[in-house]
C-alpha atoms as a PDB file:
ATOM      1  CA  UNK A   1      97.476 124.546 110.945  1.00  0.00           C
ATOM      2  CA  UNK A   2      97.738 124.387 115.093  1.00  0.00           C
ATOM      3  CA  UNK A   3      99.809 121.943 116.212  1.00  0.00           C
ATOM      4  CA  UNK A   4      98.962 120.911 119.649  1.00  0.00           C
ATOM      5  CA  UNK A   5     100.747 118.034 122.286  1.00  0.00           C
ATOM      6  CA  UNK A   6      98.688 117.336 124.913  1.00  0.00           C
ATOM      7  CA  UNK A   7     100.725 115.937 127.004  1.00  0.00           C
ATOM      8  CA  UNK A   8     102.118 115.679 130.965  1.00  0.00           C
ATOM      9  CA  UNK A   9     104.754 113.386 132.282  1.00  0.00           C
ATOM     10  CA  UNK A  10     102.172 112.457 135.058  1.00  0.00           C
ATOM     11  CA  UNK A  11     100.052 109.148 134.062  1.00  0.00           C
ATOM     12  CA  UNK A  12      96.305 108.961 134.626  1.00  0.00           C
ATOM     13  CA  UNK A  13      95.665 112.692 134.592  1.00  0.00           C
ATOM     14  CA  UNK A  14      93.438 112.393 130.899  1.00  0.00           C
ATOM     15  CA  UNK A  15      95.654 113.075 128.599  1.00  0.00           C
ATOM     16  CA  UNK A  16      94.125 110.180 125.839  1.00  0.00           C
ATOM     17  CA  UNK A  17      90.462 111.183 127.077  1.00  0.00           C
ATOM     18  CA  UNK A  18      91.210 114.951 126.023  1.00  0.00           C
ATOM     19  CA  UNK A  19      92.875 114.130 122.958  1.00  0.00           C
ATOM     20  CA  UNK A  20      89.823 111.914 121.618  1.00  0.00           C
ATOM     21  CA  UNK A  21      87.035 114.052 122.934  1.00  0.00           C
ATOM     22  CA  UNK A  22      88.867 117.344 121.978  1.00  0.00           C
ATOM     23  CA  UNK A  23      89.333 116.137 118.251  1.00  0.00           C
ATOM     24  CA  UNK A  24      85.737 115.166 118.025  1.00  0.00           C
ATOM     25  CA  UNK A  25      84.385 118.502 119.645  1.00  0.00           C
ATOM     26  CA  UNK A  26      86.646 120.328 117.245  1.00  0.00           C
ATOM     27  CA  UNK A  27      85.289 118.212 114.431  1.00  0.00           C
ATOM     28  CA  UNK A  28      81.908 118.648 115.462  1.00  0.00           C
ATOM     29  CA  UNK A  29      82.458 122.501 115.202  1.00  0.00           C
ATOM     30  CA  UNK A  30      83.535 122.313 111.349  1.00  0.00           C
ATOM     31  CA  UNK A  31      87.410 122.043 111.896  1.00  0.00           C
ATOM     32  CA  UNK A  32      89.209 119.714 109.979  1.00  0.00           C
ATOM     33  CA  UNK A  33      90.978 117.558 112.723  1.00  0.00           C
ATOM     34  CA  UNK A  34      93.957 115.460 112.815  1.00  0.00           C
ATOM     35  CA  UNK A  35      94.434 113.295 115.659  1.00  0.00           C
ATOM     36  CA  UNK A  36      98.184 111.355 115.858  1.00  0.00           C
ATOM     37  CA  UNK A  37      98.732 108.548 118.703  1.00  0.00           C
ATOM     38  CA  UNK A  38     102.479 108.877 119.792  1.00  0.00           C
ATOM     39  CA  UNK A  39     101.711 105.962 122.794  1.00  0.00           C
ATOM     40  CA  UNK A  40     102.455 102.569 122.174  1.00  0.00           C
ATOM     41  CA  UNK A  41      99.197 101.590 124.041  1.00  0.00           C
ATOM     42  CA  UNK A  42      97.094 102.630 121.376  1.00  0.00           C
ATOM     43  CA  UNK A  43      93.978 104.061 123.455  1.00  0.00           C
ATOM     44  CA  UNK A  44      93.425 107.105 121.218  1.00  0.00           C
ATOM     45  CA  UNK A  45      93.414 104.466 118.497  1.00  0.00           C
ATOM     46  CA  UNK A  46      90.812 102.219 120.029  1.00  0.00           C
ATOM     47  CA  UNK A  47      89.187 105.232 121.807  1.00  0.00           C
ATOM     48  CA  UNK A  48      88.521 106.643 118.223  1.00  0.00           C
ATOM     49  CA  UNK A  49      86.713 103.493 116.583  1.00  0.00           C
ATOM     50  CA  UNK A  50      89.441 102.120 115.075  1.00  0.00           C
ATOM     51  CA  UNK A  51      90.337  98.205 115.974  1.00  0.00           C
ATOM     52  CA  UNK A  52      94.289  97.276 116.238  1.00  0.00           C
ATOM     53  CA  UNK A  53      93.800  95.051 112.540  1.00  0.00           C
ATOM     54  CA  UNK A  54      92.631  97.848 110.985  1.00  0.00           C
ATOM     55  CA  UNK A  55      95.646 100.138 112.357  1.00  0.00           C
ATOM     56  CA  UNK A  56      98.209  98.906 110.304  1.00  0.00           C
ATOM     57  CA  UNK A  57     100.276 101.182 108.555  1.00  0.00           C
ATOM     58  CA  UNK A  58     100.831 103.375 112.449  1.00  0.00           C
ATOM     59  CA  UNK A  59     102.519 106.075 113.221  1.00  0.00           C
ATOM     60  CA  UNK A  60     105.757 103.771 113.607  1.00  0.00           C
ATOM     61  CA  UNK A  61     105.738 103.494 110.341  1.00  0.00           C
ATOM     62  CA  UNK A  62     105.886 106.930 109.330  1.00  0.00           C
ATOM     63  CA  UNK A  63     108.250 107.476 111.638  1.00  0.00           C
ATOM     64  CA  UNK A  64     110.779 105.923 110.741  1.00  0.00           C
ATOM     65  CA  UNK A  65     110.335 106.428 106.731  1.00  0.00           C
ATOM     66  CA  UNK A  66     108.667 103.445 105.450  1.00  0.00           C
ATOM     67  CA  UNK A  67     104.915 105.105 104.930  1.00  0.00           C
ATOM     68  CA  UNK A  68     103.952 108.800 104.012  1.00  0.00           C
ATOM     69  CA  UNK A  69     101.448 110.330 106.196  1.00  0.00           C
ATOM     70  CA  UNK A  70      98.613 109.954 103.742  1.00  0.00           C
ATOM     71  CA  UNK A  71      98.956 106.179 103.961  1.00  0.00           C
ATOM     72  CA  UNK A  72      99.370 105.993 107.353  1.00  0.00           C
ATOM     73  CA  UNK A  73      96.209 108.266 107.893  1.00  0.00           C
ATOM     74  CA  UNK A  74      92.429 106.982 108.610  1.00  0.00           C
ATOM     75  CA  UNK A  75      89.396 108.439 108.329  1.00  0.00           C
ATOM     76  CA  UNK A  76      87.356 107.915 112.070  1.00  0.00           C
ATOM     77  CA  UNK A  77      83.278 108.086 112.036  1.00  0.00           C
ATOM     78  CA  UNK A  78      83.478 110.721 114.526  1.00  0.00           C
ATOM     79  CA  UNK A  79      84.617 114.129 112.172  1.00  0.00           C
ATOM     80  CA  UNK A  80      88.457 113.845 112.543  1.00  0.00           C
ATOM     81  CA  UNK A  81      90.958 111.534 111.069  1.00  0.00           C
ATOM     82  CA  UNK A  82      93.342 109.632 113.299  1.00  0.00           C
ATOM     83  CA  UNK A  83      97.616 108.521 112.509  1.00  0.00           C
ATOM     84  CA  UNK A  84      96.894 105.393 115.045  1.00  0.00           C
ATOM     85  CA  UNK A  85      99.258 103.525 116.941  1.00  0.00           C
ATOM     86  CA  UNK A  86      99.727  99.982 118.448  1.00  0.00           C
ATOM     87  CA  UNK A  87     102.578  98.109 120.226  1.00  0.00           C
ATOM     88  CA  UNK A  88     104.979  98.380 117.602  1.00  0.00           C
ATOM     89  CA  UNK A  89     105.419 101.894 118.269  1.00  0.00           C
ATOM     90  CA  UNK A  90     107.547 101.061 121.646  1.00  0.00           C
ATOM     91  CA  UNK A  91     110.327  99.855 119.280  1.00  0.00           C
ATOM     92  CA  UNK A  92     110.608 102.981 117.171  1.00  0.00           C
ATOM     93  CA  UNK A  93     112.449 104.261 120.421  1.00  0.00           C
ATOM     94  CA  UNK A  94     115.366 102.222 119.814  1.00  0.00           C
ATOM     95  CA  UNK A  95     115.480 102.678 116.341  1.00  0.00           C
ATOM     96  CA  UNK A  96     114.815 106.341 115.935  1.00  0.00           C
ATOM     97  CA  UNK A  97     118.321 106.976 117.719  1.00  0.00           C
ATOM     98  CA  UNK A  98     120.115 105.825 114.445  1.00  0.00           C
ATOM     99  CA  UNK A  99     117.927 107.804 112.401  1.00  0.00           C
ATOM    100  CA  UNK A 100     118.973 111.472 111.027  1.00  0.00           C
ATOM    101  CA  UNK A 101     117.415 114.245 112.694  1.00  0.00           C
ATOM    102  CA  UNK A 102     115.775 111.456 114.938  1.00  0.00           C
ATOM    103  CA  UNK A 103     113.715 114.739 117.164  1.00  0.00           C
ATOM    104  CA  UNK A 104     112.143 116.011 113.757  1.00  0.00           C
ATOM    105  CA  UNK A 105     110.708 113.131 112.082  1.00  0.00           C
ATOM    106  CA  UNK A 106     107.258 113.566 112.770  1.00  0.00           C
ATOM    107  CA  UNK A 107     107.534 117.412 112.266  1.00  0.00           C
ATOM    108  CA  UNK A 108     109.038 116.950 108.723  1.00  0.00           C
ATOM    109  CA  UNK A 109     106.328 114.196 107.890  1.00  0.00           C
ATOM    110  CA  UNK A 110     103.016 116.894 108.832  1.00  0.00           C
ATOM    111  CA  UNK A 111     105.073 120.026 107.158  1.00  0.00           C
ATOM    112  CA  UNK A 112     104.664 117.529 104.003  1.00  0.00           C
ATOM    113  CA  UNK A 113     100.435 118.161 104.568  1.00  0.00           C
ATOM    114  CA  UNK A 114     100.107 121.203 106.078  1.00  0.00           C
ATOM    115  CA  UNK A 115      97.162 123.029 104.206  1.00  0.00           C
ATOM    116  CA  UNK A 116      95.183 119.737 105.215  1.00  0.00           C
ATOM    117  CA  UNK A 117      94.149 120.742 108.817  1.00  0.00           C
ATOM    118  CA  UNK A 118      92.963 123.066 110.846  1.00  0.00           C
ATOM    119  CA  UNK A 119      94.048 121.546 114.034  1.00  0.00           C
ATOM    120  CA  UNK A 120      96.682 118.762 114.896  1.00  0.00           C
ATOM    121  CA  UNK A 121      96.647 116.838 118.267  1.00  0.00           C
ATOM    122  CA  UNK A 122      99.605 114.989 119.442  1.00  0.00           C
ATOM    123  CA  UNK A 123      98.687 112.306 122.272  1.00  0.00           C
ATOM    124  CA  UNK A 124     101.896 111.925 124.498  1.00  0.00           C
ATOM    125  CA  UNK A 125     103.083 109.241 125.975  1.00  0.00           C
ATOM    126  CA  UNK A 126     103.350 109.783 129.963  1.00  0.00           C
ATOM    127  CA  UNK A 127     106.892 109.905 129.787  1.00  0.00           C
ATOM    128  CA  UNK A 128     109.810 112.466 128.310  1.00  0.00           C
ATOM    129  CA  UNK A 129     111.110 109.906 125.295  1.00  0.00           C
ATOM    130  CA  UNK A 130     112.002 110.318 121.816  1.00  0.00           C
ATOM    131  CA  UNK A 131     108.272 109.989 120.709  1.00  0.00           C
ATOM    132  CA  UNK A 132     107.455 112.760 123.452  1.00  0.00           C
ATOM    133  CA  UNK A 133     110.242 114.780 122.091  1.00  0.00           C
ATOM    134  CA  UNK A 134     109.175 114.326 118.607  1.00  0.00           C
ATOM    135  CA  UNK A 135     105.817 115.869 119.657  1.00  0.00           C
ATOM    136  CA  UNK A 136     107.169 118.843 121.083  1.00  0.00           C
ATOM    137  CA  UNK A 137     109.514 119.589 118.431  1.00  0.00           C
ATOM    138  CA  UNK A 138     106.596 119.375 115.816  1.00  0.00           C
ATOM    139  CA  UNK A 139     103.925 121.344 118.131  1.00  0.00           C
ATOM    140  CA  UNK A 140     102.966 125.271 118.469  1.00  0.00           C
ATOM    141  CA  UNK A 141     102.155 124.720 121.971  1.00  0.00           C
ATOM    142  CA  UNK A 142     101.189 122.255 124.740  1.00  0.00           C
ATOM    143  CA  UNK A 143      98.057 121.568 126.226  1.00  0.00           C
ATOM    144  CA  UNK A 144      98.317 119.844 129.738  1.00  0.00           C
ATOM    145  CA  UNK A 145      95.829 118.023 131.208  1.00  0.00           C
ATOM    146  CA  UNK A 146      96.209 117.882 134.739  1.00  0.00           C
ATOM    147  CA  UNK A 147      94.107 116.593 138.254  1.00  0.00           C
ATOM    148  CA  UNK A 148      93.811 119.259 141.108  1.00  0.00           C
ATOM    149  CA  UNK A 149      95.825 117.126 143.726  1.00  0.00           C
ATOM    150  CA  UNK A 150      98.997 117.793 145.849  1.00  0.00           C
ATOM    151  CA  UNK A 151     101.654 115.827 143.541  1.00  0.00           C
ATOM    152  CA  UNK A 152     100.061 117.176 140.257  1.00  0.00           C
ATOM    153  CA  UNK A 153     101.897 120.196 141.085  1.00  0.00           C
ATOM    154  CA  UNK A 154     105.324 118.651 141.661  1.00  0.00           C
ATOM    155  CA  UNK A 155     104.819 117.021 138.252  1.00  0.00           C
ATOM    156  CA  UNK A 156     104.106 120.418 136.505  1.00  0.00           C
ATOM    157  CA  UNK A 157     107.472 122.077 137.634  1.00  0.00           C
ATOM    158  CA  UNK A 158     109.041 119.214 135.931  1.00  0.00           C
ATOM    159  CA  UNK A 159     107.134 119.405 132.806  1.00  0.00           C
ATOM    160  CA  UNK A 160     107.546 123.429 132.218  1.00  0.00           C
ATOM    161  CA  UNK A 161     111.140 122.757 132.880  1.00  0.00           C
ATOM    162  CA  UNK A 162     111.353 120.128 130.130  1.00  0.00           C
ATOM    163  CA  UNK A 163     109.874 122.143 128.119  1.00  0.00           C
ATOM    164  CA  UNK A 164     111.947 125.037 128.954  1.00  0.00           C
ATOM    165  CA  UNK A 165     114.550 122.285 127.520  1.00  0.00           C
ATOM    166  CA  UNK A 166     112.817 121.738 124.529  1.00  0.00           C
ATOM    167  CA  UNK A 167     112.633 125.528 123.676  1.00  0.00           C
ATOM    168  CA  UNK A 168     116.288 126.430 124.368  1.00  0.00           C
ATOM    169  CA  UNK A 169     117.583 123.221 121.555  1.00  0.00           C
ATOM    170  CA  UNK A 170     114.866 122.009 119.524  1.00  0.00           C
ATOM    171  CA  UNK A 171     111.562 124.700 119.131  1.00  0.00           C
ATOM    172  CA  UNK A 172     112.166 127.908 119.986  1.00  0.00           C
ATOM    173  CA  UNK A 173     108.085 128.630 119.605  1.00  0.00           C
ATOM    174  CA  UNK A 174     107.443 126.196 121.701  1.00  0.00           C
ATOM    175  CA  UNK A 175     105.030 127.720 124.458  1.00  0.00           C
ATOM    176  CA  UNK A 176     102.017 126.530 126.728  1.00  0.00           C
ATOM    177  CA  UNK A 177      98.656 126.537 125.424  1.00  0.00           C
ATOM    178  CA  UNK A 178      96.732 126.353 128.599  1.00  0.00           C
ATOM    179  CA  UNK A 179      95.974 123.641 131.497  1.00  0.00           C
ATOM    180  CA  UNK A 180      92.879 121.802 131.578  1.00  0.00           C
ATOM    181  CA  UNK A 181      91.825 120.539 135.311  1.00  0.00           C
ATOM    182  CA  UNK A 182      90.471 117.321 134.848  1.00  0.00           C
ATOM    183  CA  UNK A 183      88.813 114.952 136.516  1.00  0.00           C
ATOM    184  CA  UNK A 184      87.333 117.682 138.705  1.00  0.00           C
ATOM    185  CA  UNK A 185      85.935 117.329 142.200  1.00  0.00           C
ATOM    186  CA  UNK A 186      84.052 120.275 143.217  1.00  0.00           C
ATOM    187  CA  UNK A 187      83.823 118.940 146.695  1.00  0.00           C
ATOM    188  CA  UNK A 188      87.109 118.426 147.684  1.00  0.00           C
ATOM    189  CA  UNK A 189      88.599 121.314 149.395  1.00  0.00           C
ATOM    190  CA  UNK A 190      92.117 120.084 148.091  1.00  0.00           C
ATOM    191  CA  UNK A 191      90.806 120.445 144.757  1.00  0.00           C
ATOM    192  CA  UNK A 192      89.938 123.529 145.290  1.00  0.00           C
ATOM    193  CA  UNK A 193      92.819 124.833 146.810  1.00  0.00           C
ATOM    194  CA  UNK A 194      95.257 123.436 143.760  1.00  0.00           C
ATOM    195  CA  UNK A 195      93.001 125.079 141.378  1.00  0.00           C
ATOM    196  CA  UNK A 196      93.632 128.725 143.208  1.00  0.00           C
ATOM    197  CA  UNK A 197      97.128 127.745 142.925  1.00  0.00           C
ATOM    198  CA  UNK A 198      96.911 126.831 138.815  1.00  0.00           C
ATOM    199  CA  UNK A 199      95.094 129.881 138.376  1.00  0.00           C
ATOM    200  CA  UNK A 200      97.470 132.249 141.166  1.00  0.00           C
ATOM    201  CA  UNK A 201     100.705 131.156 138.891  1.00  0.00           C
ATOM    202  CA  UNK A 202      99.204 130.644 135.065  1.00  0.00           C
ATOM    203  CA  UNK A 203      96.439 133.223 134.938  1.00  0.00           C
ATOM    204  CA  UNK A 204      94.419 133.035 132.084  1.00  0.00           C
ATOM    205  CA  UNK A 205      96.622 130.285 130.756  1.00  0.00           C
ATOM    206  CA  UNK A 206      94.341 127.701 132.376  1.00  0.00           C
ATOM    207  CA  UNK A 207      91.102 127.206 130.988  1.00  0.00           C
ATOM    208  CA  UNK A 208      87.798 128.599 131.980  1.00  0.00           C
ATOM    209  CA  UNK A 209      87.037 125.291 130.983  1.00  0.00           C
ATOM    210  CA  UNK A 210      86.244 122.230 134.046  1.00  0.00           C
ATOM    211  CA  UNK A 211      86.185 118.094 133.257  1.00  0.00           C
ATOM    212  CA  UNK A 212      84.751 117.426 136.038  1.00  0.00           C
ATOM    213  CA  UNK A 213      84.655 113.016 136.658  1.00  0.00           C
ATOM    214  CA  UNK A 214      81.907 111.854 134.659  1.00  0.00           C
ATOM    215  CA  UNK A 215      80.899 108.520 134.753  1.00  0.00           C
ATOM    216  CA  UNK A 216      79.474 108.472 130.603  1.00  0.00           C
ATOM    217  CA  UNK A 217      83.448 109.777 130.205  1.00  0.00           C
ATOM    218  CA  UNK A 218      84.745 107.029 131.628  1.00  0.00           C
ATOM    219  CA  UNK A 219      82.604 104.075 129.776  1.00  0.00           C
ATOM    220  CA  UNK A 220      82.892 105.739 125.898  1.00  0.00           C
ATOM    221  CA  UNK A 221      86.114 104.316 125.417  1.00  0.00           C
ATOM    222  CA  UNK A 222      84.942 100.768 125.784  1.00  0.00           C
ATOM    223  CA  UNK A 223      82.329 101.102 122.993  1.00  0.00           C
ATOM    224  CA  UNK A 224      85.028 102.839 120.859  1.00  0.00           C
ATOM    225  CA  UNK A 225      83.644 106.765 120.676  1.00  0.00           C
ATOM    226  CA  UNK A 226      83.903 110.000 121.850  1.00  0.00           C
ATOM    227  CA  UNK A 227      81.835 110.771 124.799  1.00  0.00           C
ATOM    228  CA  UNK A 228      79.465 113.299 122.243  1.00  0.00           C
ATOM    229  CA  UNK A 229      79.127 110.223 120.018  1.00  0.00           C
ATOM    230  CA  UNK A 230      78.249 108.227 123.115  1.00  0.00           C
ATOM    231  CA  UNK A 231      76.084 110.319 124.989  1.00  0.00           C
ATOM    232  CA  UNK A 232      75.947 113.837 124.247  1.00  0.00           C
ATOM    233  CA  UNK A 233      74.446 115.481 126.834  1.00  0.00           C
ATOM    234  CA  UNK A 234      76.439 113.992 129.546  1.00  0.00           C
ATOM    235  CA  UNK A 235      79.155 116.288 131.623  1.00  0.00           C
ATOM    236  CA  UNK A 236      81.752 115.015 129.972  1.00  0.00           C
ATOM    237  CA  UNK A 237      80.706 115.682 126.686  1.00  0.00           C
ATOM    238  CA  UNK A 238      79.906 119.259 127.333  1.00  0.00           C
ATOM    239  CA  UNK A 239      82.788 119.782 128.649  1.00  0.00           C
ATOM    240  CA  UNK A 240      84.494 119.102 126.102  1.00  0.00           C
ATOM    241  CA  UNK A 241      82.448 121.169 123.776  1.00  0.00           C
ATOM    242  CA  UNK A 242      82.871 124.172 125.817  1.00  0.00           C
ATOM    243  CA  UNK A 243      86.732 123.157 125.785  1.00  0.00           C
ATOM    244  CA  UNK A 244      86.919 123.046 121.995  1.00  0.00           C
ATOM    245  CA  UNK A 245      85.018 126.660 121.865  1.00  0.00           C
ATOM    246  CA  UNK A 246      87.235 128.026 124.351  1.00  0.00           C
ATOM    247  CA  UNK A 247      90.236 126.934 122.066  1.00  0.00           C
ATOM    248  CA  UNK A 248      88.713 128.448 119.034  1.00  0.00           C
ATOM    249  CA  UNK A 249      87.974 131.555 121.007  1.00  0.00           C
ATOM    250  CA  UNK A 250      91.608 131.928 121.647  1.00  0.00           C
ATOM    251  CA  UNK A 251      92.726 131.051 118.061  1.00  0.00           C
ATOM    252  CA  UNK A 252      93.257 133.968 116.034  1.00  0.00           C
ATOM    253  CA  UNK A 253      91.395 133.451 112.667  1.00  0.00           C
END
């Protein structure tokens, strides 16, 4: 089982969009998929098909002890099953710092089904909390979304130094699974120019792998799928099919 956050401390940069249409593509190729929403918003949860009624146990839940993982879990129509989230989750926050080994919560809940998956993706809130922290303390590696513009970069030298952080107390395998540019302009030459960058100082760690802005990307969420399930021969949604076969590339077997 590959447990991956995909997260960056930046809003607006696609981390939800990845995590929906990445679990889909990865279902789509035969992988048994996990998807968990760790943001109180809840927009992998409606993203994915499944309406805030229906979403009850969430992940606050499990969280903080009162449902297993199994209970909490639902199956989506799209090839992957979702932990979903709604507002409740924002309180966990306060209540997880009274809790024993408050960073490893959700870690100890997936060790509990880990022959169940091939792939686990965490969707981070855009901000280093306790339900960010409980991500990276349960994940392999980190997948960062990320735009090609001038402050994206300030906001990645904060994030590899958090996780630096995260490494040195809490998950010593903690490492960087690649960045995805998102929300791609081709055009721009300031895109361009931050990509050279990305790829000057990461190497191979950023994906072959474009989003580029996509207008069928943007309107899936509102009908509640994943941009293949929506329209599957838009950009977006081969994107993220080349993005899933890219990852499966790099897996080892």
């Amino acid at each position: 089982m590959k447990v991956l956050a995909i997260t960056n401390q930046k809003g607006g940069v696609g981390k939800t969009t990845t995590a929906v249409n990445l679990a889909a593509s990865l279902g789509a190729e035969g992988k048994r998929v996990l998807l968990i929403d760790m943001d109180p918003q809840g927009n992998a949860t409606t993203g994915s098909g499944i309406t805030k009624k229906e979403a009850l146990p969430t992940v606050y839940q499990l969280l903080i002890g009162a449902a297993s993982l199994i209970e909490v879990c639902i199956k989506t129509d799209f090839a992957f099953d979702i932990l979903p989230a709604n507002r409740e989750l924002a309180g966990a926050e306060v209540e997880l710092i009274e809790l024993d080994k408050r960073e490893f919560r959700l870690k100890s809940a997936l060790q509990q089904n880990h022959d169940e998956y091939d792939f686990v993706l965490i969707d981070c809130p855009p901000a280093l909390n306790m339900l960010t922290v409980n991500a990276l303390v349960a994940a392999d590696s980190v997948l960062i979304p990320m735009q090609c513009e001038y402050y994206a970069l300030e906001g990645l030298s904060d994030l590899v130094e958090t996780l630096r952080k995260v490494r040195h107390g809490l998950n010593s395998r903690l490492e960087i699974e690649g960045l995805l540019r998102t929300m791609y302009n081709g055009q721009s030459t300031l895109t361009q120019q931050v990509s050279n960058e990305l790829e000057t100082h990461f190497g191979n760690k950023v994906y072959r792998t474009i989003v580029p802005r996509n207008v069928r990307l943007a309107e899936a969420p509102s009908y509640g799928k994943p941009v293949i399930a929506f329209d599957k021969n838009s950009r977006g949604a081969q994107a993220y099919t080349a993005l899933a076969r890219e990852i499966l590339e790099r897996t080892p077997a």
